[in-house]
Protein backbone atom coordinates (compact mmCIF):
# COMPACT_ATOMS: atom_id res chain seq x y z
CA UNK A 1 -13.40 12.16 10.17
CA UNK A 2 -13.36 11.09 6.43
CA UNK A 3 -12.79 7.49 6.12
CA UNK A 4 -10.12 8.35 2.84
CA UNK A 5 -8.26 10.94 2.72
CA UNK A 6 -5.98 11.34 -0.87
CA UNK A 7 -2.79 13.44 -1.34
CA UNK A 8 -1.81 14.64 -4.37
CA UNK A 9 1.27 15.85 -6.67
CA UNK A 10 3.38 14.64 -3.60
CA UNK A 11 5.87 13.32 -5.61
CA UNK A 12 7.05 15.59 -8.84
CA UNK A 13 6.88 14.00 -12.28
CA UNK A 14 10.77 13.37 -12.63
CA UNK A 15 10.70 11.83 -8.65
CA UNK A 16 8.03 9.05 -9.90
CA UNK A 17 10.08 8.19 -12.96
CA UNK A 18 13.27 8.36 -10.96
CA UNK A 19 11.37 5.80 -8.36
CA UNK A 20 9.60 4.16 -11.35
CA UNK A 21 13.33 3.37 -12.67
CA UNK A 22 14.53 2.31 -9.26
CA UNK A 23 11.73 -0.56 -8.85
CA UNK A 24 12.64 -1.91 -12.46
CA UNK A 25 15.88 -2.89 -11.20
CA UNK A 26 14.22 -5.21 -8.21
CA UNK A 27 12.31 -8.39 -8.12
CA UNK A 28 9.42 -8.89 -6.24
CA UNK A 29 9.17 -12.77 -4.96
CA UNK A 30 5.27 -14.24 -4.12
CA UNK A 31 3.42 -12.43 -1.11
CA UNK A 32 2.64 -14.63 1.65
CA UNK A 33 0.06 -14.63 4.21
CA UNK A 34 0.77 -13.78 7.45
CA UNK A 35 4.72 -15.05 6.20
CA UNK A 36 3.18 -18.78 5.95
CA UNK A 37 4.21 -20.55 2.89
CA UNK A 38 1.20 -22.30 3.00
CA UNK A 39 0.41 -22.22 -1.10
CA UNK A 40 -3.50 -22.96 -1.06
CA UNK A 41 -4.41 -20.81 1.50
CA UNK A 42 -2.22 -18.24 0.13
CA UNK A 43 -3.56 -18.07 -3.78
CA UNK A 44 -7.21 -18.16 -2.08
CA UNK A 45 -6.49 -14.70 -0.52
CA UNK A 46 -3.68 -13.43 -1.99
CA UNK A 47 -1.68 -13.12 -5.93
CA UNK A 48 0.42 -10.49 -5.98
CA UNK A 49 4.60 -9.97 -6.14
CA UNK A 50 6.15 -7.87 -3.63
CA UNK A 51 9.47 -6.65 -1.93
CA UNK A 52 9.96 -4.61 0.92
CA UNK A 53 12.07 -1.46 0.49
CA UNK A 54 14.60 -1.40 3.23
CA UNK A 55 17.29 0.00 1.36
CA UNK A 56 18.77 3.32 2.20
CA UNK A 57 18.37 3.89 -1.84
CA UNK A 58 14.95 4.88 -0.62
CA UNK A 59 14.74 6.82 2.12
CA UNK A 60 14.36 10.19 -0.02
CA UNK A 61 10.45 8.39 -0.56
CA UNK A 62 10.47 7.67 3.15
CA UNK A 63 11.15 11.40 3.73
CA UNK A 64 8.22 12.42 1.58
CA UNK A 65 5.65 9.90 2.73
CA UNK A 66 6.25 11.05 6.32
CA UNK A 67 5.36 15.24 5.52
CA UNK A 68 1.87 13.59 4.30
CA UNK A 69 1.42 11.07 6.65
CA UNK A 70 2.16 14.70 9.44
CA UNK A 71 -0.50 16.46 7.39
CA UNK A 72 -3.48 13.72 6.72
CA UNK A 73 -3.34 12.82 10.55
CA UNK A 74 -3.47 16.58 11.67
CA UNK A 75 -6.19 17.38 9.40
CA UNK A 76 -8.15 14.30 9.49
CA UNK A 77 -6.91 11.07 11.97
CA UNK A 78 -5.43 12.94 14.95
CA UNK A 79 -3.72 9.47 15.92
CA UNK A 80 -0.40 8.96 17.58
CA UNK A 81 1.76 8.12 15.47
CA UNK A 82 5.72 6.65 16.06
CA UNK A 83 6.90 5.62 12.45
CA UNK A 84 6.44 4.00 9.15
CA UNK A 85 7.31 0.16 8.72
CA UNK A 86 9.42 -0.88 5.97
CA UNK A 87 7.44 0.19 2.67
CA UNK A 88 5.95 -2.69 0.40
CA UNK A 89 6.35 -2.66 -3.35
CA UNK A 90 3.56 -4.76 -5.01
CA UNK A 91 3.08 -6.35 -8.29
CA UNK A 92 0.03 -7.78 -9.38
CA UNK A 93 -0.20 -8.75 -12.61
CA UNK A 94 -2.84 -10.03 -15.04
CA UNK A 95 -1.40 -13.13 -16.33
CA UNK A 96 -2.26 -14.34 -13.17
CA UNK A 97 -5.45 -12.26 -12.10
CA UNK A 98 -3.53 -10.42 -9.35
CA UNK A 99 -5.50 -9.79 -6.65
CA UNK A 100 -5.99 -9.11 -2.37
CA UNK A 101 -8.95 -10.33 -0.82
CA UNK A 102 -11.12 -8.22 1.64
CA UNK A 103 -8.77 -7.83 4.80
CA UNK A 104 -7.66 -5.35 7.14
CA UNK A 105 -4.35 -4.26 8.31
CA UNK A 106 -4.23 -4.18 11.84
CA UNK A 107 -4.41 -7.57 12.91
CA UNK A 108 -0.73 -8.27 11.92
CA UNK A 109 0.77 -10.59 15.31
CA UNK A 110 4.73 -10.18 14.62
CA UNK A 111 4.54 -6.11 15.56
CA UNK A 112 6.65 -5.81 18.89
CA UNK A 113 6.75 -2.73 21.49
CA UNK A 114 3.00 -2.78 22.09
CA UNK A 115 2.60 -0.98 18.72
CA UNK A 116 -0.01 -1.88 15.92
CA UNK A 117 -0.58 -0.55 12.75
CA UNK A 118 -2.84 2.63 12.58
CA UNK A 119 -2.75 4.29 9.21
CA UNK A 120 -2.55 2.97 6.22
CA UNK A 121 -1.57 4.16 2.65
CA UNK A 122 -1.17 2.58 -0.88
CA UNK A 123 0.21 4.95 -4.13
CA UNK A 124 -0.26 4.51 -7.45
CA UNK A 125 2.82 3.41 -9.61
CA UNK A 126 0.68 2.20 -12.64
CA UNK A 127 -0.79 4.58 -14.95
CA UNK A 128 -4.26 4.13 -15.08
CA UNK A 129 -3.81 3.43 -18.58
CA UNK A 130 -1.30 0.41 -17.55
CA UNK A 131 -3.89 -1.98 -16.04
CA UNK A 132 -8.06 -2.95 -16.21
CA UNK A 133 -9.47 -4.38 -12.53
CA UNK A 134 -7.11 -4.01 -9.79
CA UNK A 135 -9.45 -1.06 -8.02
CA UNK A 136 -8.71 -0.93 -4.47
CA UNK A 137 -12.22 -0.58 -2.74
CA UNK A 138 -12.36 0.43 0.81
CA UNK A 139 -15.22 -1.20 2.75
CA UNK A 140 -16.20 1.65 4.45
CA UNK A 141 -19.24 3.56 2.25
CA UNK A 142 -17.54 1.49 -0.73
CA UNK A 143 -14.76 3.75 -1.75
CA UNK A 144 -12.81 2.74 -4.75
CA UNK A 145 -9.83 5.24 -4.52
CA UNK A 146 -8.02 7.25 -6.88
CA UNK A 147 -5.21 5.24 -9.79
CA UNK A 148 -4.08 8.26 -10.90
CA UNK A 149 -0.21 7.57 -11.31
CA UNK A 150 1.45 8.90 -7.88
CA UNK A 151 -1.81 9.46 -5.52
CA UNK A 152 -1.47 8.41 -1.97
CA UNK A 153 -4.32 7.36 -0.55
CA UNK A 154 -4.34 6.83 2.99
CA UNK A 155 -7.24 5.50 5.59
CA UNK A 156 -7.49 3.48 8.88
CA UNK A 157 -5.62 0.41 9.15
CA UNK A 158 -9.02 -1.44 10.76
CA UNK A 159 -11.29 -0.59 7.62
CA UNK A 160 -11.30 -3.85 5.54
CA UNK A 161 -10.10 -3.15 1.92
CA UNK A 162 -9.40 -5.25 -1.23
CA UNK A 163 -7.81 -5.28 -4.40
CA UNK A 164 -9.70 -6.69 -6.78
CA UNK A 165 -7.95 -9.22 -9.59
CA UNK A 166 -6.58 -7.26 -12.39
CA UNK A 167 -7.90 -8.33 -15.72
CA UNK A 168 -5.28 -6.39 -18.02
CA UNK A 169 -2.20 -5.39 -17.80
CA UNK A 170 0.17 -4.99 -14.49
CA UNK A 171 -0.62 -2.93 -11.82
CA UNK A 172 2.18 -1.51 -9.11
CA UNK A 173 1.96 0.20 -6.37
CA UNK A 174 3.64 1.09 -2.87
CA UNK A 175 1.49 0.03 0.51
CA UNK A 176 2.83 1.48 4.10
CA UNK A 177 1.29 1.31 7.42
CA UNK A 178 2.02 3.60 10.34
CA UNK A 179 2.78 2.28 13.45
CA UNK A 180 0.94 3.92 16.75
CA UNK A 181 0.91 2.43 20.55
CA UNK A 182 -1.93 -0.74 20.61
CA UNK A 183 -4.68 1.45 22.56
């Protein structure tokens, strides 16, 4: 099993700037920890912007993400898998260093039904042109994945990962996990 796995040309051109023009029109409010307010601990680990797409607007991406998420974990995972949670749209911008900490994904305590997170993905909205910093590095052989504008990179949900602070520009980019039974 590879510990990364990136998909490619998922999205057409004209789909990412139709998506690209969609996001422009949201806000993104400051990500939280664990959803504690708690500011200190918060900044320590976490400065980015984020929203959660739950609107039906977007269920077209939804639709696409879950052909690749089918194909990775045939080829690659071979997990059970039961859905995608609400996608996260992130912001992290360099006015303020935007950055994620080493973490992991899996250890989230609200998930209900006996499911945890098992896969997940993050795909480039920034042109790599856009931003400096902001690599994501997966801790696993030290993997810094692809920023190529509308890559999906996807890997298991208990491999800590980071996102280092972003020195120029503003970086986007939409995270996902995928849900599977707590085993």
């Amino acid at each position: 099993m590879k510990p990364v796995m990136t998909v490619t040309d998922l999205f057409s051109e004209q789909e990412l700037n139709d998506l690209s023009i969609q996001l422009s029109t949201v806000t993104a409010h400051a990500a939280t920890i664990g959803g504690t307010i708690e500011e200190d601990a918060t900044n320590k680990i976490r400065k980015s912007n984020i929203l959660f797409l739950r609107d039906k607007t977007y269920f077209w991406v939804y639709d696409k993400l879950v052909t690749a998420v089918k194909h990775v974990n045939s080829i690659n995972y071979n997990k059970t898998l039961y859905g995608i949670e609400p996608l996260q749209y992130t912001e992290y911008d360099s006015k303020y260093n935007g950055f994620y900490a080493t973490h992991v994904d899996d250890n989230v305590k609200n998930l209900t039904n006996g499911l945890m997170r098992k896969l997940s993905f993050t795909m480039q909205l920034s042109e790599q042109s856009e931003y400096a910093g902001g690599e994501v590095l997966i801790h696993s052989g030290e993997i810094v994945i692809s920023k190529k504008y509308g890559d999906i990179t996807f890997f298991d949900s208990q491999i800590p990962h980071e996102v280092t602070p972003v020195t120029s520009g503003f970086r986007k980019s939409l995270v996902g996990w995928v849900l599977g039974p707590r085993v």
